[in-house]
Protein backbone atom coordinates (compact mmCIF):
# COMPACT_ATOMS: atom_id res chain seq x y z
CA UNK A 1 0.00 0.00 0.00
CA UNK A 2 1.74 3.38 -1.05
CA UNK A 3 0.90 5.70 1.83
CA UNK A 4 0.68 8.79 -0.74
CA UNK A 5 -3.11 9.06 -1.41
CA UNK A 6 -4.26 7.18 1.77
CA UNK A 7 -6.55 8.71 4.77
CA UNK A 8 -5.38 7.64 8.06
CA UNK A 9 -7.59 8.06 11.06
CA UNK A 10 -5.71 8.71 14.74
CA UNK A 11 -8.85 7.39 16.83
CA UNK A 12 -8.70 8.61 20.95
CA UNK A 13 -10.53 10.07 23.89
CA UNK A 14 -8.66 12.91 24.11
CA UNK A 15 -9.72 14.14 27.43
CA UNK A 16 -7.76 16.72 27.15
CA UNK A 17 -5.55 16.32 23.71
CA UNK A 18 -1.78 16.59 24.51
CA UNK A 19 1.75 17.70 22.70
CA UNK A 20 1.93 14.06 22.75
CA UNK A 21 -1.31 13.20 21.02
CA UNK A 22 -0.35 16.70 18.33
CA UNK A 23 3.17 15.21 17.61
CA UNK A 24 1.71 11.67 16.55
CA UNK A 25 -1.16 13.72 14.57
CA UNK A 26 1.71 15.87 13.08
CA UNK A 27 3.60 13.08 11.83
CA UNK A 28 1.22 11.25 10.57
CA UNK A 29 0.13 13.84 7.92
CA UNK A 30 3.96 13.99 7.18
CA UNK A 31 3.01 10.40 5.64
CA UNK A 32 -0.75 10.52 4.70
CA UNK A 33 -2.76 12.33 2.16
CA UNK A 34 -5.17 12.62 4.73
CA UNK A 35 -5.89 12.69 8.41
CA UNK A 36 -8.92 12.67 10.54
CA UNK A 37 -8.43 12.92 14.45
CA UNK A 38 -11.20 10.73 15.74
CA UNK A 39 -12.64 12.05 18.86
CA UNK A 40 -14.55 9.10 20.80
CA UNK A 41 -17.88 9.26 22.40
CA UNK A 42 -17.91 6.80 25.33
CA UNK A 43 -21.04 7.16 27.68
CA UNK A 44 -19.62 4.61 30.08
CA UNK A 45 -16.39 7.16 31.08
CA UNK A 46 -16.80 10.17 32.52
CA UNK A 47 -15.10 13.03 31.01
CA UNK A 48 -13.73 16.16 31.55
CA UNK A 49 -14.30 17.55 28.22
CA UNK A 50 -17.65 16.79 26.35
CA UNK A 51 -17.24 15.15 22.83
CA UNK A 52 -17.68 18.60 21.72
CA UNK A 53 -15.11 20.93 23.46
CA UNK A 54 -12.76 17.67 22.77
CA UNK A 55 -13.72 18.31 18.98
CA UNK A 56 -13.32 22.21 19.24
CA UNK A 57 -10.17 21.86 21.19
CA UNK A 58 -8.52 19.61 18.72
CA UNK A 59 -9.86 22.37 15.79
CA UNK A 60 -8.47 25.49 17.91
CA UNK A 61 -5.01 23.25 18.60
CA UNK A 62 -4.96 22.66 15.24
CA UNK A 63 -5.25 25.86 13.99
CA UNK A 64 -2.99 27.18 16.85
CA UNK A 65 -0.09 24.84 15.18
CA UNK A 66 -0.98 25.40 11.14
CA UNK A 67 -1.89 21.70 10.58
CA UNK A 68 -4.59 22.51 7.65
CA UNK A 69 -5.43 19.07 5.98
CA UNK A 70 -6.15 17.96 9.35
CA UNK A 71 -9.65 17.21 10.29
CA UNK A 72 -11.89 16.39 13.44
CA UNK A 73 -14.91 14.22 14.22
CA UNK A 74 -16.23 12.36 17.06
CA UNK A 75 -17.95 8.70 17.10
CA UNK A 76 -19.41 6.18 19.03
CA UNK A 77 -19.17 3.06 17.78
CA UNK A 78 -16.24 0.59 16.46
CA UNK A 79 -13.26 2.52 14.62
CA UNK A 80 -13.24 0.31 11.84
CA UNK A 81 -17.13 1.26 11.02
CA UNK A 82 -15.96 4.91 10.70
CA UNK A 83 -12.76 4.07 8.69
CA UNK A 84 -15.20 2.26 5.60
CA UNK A 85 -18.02 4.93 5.86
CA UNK A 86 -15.05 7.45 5.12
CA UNK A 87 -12.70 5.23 3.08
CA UNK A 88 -10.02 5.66 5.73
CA UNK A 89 -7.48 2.61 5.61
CA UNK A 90 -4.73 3.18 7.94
CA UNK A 91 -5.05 3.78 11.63
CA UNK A 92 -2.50 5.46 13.52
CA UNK A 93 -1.75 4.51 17.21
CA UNK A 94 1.04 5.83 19.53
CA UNK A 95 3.37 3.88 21.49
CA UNK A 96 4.98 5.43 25.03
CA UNK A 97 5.75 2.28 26.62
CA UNK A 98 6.01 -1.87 26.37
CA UNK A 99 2.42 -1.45 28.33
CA UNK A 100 1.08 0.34 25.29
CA UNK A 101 2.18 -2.60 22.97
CA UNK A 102 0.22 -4.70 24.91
CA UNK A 103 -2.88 -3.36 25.07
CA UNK A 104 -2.86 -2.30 21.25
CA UNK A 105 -1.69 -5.73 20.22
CA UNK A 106 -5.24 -7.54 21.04
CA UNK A 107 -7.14 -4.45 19.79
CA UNK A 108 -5.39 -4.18 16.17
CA UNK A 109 -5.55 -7.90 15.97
CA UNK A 110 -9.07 -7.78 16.65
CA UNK A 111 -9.65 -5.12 14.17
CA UNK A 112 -7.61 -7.05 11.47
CA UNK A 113 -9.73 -9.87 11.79
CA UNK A 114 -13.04 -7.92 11.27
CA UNK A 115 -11.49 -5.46 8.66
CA UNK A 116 -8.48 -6.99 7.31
CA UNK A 117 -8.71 -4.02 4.44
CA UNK A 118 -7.52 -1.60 7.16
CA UNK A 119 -4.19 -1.59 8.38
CA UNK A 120 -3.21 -0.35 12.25
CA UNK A 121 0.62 1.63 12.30
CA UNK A 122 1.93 2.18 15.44
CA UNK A 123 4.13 5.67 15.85
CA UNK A 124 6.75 5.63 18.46
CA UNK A 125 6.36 8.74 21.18
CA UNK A 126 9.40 11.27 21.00
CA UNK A 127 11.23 10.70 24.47
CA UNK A 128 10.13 14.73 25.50
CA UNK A 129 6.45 12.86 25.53
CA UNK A 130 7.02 9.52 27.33
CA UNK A 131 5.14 9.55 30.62
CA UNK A 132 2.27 11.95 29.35
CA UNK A 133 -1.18 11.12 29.46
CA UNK A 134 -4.49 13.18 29.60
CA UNK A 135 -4.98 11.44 32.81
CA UNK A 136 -2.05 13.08 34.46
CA UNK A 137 -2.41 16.41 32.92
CA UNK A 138 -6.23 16.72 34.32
CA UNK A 139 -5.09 15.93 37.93
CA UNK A 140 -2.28 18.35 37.36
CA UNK A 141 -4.91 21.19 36.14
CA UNK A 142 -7.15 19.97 38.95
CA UNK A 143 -4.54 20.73 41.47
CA UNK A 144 -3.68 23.79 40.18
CA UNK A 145 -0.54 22.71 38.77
CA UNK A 146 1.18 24.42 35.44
CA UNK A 147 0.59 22.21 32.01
CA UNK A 148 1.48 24.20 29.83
CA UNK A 149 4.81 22.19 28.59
CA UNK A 150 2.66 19.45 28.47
CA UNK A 151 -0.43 20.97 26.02
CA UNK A 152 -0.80 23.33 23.39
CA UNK A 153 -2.47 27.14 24.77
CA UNK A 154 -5.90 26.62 23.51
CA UNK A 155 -6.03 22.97 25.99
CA UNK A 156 -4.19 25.61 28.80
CA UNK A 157 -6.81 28.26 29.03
CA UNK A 158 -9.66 25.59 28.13
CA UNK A 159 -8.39 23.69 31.60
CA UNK A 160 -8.04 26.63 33.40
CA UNK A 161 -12.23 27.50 32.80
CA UNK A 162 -12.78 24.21 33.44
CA UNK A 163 -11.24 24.64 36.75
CA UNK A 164 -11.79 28.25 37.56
CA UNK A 165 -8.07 28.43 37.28
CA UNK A 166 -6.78 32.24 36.74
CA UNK A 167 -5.44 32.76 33.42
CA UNK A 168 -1.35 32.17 33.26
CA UNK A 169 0.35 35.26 32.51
């Protein structure tokens, strides 16, 4: 598969989207013609950010850092449903950590089996990102802490409302 007219998805909760999560989306449309961030809908987690302020976060951070021929959605439902309805045929998944490896593994397997037509590529994290998660960056928010090495400045002042954090200066 030449990777030079192909739409890759990067599927993720994104609660809130991180440097991290923006390098691996930045790569990727290095490589692909086209690339959809793929904000997911989960009733069963509770969120910070709604599937909507996820969805206008990742447009503001993308503006913010000039990716164009990026775009957003959100979905409920299985990844691999979304990728046919919107001929997508690549997903891209980031890797921090052996951990990671392992809990992809079963999933892109799984997916492979009921979509063999779409292919799963795993992106190594740069070292500056190991460690980060959305997890850690809410409680950090939560506790006041500074993110802002850790997010782009549209996911820093959107935390801060969220919190009823005073703007940083």
């Amino acid at each position: 598969m030449s990777f030079a007219s192909v739409h890759a998805v990067h599927p993720g909760s994104f609660d809130p989207p991180t440097l991290g999560h923006l390098d691996l989306v930045r790569r990727a449309a290095m490589m692909f013609a086209k690339v959809t961030v793929l904000v997911a809908r989960n009733a069963r987690k509770t969120a910070l950010f709604t599937p909507q302020e996820r969805v206008a976060l990742w447009q503001d951070v993308l503006r913010h850092d000039g990716l164009e021929r990026v775009s957003v959605e959100s979905w409920e439902g299985l990844t691999i449903d979304w990728c046919r309805q919107n001929d997508a045929r690549v997903m891209i998944r980031g890797l921090r950590h052996g951990g990671d490896f392992e809990s992809e593994l079963p999933i892109a397997l799984m997916n492979r089996r009921l979509a063999p037509e779409i292919e799963t590529v795993y992106l190594p994290t740069r070292e500056m990102h190991l460690g980060l998660t959305s997890t850690l960056v809410r409680e950090i928010a939560r506790l006041g802490g500074p993110v802002e090495s850790f997010v782009s400045p549209p996911v820093v002042a959107a935390l801060h409302r969220k919190f009823h954090l005073p703007e940083a200066g």
